[in-house]
Protein backbone atom coordinates (compact mmCIF):
# COMPACT_ATOMS: atom_id res chain seq x y z
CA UNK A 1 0.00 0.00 0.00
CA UNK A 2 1.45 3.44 -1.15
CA UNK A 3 0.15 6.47 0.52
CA UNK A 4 0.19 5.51 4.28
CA UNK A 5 0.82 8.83 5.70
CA UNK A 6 -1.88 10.63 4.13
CA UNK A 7 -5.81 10.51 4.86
CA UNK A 8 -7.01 7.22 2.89
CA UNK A 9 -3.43 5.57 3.59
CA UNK A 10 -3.45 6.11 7.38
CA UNK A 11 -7.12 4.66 7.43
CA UNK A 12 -6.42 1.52 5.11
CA UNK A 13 -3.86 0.75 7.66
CA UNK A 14 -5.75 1.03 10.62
CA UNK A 15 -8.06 -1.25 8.47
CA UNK A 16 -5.69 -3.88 7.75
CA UNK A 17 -4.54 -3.86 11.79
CA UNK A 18 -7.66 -4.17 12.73
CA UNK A 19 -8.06 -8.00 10.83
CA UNK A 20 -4.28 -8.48 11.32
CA UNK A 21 -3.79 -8.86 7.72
CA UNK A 22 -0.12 -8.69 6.22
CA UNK A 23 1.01 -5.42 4.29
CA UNK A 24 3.47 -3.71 3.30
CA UNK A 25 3.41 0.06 4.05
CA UNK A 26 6.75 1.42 2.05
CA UNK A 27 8.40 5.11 3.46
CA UNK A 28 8.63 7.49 0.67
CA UNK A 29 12.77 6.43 0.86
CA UNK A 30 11.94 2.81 0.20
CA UNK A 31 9.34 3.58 -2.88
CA UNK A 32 9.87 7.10 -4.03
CA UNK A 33 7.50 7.57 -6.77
CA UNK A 34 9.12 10.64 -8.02
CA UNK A 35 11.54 8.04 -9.51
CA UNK A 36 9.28 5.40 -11.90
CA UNK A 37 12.51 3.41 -12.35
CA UNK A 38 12.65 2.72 -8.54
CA UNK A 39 8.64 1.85 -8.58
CA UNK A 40 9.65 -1.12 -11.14
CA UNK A 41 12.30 -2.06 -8.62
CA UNK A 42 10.48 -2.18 -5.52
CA UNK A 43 7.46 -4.05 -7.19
CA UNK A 44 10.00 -6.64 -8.78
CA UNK A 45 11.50 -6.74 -5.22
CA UNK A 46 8.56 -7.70 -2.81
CA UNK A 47 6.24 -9.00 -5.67
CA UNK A 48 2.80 -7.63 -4.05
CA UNK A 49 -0.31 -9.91 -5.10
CA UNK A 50 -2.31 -6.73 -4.12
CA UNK A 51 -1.74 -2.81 -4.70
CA UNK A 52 -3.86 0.09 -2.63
CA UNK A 53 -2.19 3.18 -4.06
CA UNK A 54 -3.60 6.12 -1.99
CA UNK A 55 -0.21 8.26 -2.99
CA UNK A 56 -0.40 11.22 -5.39
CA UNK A 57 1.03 14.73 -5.72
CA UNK A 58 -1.71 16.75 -4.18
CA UNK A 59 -0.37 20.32 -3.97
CA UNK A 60 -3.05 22.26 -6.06
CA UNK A 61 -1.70 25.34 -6.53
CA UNK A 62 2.26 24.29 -6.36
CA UNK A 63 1.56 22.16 -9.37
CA UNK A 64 1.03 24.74 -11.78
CA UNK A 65 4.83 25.22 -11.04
CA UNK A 66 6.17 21.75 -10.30
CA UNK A 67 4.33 20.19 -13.25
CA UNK A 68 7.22 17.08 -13.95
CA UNK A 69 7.22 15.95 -10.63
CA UNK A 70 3.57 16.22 -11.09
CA UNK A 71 3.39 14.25 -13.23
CA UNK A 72 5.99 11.61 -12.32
CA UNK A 73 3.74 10.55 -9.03
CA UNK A 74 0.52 11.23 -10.09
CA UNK A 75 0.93 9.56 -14.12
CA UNK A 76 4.33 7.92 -14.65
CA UNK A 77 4.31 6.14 -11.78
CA UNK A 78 0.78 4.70 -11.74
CA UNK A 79 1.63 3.83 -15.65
CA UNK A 80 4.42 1.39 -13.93
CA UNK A 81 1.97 0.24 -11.70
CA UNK A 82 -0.47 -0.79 -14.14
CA UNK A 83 1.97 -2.46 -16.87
CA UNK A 84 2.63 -4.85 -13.28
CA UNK A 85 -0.67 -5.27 -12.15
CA UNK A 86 -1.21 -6.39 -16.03
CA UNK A 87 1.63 -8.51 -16.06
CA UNK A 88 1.78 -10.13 -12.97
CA UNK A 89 -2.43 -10.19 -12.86
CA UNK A 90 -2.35 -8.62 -9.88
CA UNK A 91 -5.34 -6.20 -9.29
CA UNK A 92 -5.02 -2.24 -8.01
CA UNK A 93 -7.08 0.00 -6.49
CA UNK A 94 -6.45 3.61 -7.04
CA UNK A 95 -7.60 6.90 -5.63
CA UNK A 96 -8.48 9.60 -8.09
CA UNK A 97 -10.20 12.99 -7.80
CA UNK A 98 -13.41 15.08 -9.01
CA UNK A 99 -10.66 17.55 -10.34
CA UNK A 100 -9.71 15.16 -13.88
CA UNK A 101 -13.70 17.42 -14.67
CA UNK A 102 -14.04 20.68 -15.73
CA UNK A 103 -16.01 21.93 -12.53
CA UNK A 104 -18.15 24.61 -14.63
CA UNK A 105 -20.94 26.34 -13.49
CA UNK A 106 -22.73 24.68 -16.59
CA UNK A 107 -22.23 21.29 -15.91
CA UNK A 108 -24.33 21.61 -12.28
CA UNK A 109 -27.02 22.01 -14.86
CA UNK A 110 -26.12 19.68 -17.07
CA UNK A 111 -25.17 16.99 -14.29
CA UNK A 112 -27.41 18.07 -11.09
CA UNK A 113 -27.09 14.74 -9.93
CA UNK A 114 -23.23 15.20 -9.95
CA UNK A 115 -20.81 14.10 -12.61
CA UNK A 116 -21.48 10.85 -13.40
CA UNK A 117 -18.02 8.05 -14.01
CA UNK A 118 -18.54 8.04 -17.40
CA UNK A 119 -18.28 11.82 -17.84
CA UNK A 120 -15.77 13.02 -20.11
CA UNK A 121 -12.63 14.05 -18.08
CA UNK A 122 -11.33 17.74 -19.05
CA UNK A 123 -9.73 19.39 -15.78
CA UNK A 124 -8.48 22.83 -15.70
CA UNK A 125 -5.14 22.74 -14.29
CA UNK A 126 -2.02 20.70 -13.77
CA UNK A 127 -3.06 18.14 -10.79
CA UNK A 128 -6.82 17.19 -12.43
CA UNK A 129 -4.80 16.57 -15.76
CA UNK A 130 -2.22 14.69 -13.92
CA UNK A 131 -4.22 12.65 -12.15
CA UNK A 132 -6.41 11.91 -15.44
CA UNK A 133 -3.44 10.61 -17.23
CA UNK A 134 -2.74 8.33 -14.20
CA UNK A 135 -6.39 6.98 -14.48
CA UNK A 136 -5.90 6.64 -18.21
CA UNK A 137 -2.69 4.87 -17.82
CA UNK A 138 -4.37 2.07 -15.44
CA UNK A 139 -7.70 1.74 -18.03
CA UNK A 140 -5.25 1.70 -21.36
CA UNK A 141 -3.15 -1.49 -19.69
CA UNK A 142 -6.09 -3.61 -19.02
CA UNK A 143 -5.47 -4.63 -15.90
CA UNK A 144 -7.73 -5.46 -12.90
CA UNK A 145 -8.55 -2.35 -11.85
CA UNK A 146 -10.75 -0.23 -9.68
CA UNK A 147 -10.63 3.27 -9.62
CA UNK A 148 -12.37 5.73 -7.20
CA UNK A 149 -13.14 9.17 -7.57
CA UNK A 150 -13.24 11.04 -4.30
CA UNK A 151 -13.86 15.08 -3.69
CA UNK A 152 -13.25 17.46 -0.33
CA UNK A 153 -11.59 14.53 1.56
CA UNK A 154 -11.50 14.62 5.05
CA UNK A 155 -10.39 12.70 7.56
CA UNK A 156 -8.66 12.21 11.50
CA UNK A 157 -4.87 11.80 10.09
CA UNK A 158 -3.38 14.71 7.84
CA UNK A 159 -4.29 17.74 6.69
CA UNK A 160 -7.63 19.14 5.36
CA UNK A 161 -10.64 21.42 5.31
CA UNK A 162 -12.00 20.36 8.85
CA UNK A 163 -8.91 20.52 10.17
CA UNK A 164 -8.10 24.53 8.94
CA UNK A 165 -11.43 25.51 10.27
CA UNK A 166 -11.02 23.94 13.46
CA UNK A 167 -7.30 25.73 13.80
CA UNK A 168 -8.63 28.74 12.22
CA UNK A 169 -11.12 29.20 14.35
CA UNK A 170 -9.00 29.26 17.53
CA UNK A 171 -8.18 32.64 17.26
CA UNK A 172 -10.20 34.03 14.86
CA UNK A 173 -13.73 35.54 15.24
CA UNK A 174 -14.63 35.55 11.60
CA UNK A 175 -13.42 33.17 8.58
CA UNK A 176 -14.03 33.93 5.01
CA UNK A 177 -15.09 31.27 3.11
CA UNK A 178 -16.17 30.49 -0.41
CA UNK A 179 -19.67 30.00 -1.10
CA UNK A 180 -19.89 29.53 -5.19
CA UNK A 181 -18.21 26.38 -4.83
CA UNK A 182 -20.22 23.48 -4.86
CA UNK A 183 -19.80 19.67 -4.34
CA UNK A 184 -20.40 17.08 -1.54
CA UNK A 185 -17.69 16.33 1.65
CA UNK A 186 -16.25 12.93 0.98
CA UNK A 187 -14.88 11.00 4.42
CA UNK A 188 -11.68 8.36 4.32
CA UNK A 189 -13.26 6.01 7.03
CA UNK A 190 -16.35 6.43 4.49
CA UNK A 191 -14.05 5.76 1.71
CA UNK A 192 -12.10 2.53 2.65
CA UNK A 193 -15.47 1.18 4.27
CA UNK A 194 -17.17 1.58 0.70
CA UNK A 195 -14.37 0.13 -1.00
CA UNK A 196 -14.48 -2.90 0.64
CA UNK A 197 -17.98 -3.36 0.06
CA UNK A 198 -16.99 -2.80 -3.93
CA UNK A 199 -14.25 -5.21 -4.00
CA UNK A 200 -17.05 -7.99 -1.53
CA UNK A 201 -18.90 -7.16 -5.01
CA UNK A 202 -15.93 -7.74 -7.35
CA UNK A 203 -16.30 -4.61 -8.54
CA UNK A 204 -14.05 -3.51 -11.60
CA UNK A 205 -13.80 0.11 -13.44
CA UNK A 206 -14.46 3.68 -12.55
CA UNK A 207 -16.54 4.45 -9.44
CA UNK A 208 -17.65 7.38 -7.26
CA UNK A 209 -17.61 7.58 -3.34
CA UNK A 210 -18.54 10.41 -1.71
CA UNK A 211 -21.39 12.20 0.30
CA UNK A 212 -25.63 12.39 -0.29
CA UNK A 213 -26.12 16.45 -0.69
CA UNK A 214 -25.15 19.41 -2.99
CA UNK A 215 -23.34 22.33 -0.30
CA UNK A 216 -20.85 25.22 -0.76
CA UNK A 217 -17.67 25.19 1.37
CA UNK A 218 -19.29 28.14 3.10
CA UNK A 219 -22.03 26.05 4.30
CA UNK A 220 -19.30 22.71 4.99
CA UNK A 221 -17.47 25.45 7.58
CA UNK A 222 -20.59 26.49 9.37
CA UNK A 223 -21.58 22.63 9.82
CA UNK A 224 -18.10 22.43 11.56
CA UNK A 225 -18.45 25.60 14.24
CA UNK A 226 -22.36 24.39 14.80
CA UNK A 227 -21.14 20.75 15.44
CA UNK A 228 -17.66 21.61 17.34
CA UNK A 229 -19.63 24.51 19.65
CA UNK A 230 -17.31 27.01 18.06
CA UNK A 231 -18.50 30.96 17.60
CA UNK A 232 -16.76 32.01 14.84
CA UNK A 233 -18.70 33.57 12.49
CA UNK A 234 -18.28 32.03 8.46
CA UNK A 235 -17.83 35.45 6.15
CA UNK A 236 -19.34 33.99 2.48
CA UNK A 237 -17.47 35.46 -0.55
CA UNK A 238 -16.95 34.56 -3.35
CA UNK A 239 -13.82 32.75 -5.76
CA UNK A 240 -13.40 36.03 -7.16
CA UNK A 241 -12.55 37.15 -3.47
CA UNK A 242 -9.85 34.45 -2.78
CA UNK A 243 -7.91 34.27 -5.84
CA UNK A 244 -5.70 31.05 -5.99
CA UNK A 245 -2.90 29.99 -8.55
CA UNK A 246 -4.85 26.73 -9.91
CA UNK A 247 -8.06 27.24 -10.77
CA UNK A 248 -10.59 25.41 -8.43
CA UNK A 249 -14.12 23.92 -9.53
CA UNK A 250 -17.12 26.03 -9.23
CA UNK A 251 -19.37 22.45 -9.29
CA UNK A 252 -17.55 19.10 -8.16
CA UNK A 253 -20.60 16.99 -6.96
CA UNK A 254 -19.50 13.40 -8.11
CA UNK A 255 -22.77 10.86 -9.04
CA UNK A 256 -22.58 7.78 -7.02
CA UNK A 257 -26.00 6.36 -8.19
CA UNK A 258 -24.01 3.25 -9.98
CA UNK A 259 -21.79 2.75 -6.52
CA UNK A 260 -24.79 2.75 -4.66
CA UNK A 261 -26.54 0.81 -6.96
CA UNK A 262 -23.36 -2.12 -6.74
CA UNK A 263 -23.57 -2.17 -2.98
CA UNK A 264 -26.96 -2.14 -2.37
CA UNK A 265 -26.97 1.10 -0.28
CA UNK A 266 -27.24 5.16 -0.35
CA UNK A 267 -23.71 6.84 0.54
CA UNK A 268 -23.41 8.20 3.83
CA UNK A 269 -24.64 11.45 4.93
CA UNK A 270 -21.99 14.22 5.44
CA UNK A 271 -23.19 15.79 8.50
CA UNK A 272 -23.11 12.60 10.68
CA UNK A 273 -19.97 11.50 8.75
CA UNK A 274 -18.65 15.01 9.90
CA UNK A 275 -20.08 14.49 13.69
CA UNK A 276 -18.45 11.29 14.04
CA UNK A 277 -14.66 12.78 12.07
CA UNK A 278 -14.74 15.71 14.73
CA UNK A 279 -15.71 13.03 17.86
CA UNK A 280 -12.32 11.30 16.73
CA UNK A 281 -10.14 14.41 16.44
């Protein structure tokens, strides 16, 4: 499993503890995926007969800049990935992210349901197009795959949106927050617990995970002062107000009908998601 110090990584391996199953949980000094070569070698080296890669360049704005190295985590090295998961027939799952879409005001009215996984991918900057290729790579090599599309991740290890507010908010009386940005909060404990339920189904493909409900980040930040008793006050403004160096998507809500549909049940709701995240942190 790649990835173990961020969000989804730290909570597959909590999962895996938990049913004392065997893994291996490489440093980034043992598998550094800015160097594809050395992905080939490590796979060759401990032959996995499974792969959970929850790694990937995530620096949204920095990307624009450091657009090689970029692409070296997020695309090269998944390509190696996938030419071994073909060749040894060993399957993957890999974490990708409502930014490979455009995130248009448009295409809330042309998806209001969300973007659905057979939308057409066409991000905007450097890590959506990144992380396309990387999902393109894995679908191209015909391996046994299962990719899932996640959006505003949260969760109790790493850094994130809950997190900021709740820091923010210790000495501030007043946060401004963006409130034309739409999409759905998406949980890792929610996400590894509806990925196992996938792979239960032998799922295969392209697949959504991610919360019931269509919210602005302005209304995501309230949720988190009401819930954690805090009184600072949420300031909406607008994108136009907080100008950042990659462009971030006015509509991300990701359709999860056909994941729902494969395990037989709705996706969780974000506020008691979001009640149980800030019990644990």
């Amino acid at each position: 499993m790649t990835g173990s110090s961020g969000q989804l990584g730290y909570e597959w391996s909590q999962w895996l503890i938990n049913r004392n199953l065997t893994f291996l949980s490489p440093t980034s000094t043992e598998l550094n995926l800015s160097d594809p070569d050395r992905v080939d070698l490590y796979l060759t080296k401990t032959k996995p007969t499974f792969i959970i890669n929850c790694a990937a360049y995530t620096k949204v704005d920095l990307a624009e800049d450091e657009i090689q190295l970029a692409d070296t985590i997020n695309h090269r090295a998944v390509s190696r990935v996938a030419i071994y998961s073909k060749n040894q027939q060993v399957p993957v799952i890999h974490y990708s992210t409502d930014y490979v879409f455009n995130g248009n005001v448009l295409d809330g009215s042309k998806y209001p349901n969300g973007y659905p996984i057979e939308a057409q991918g066409n991000p905007t900057g450097v890590y959506g197009e990144t992380k396309l290729k990387g999902e393109t790579a894995l679908i191209r090599n015909g391996g046994d795959f299962l990719v899932i599309r996640v959006a505003w991740l949260s969760g109790r290890h790493g850094n994130n949106f809950v997190k900021t507010m709740l820091r923010l908010s210790e000495n501030m009386d007043e946060i401004r927050v963006v409130s034309d940005q739409l999409g759905s909060p998406t949980f890792a404990s929610d996400v590894v617990e509806v990925t196992t339920k996938l792979l239960e189904k032998k799922i295969s493909g392209i697949r959504h995970v991610s919360s019931r409900e269509l919210i602005s980040w302005a209304d995501f930040a309230a949720e988190i002062m009401k819930i954690s008793h805090r009184d600072t006050t949420i300031k909406r403004i607008s994108s136009n107000e907080y100008p950042t160096k990659a462009k971030r998507p006015l509509y991300s809500k990701l359709d999860c009908t056909q994941t729902e549909s494969d395990i037989g049940e709705e996706m969780p709701d974000w506020r008691e998601s979001l009640t149980k995240l800030l019990a644990e942190i």
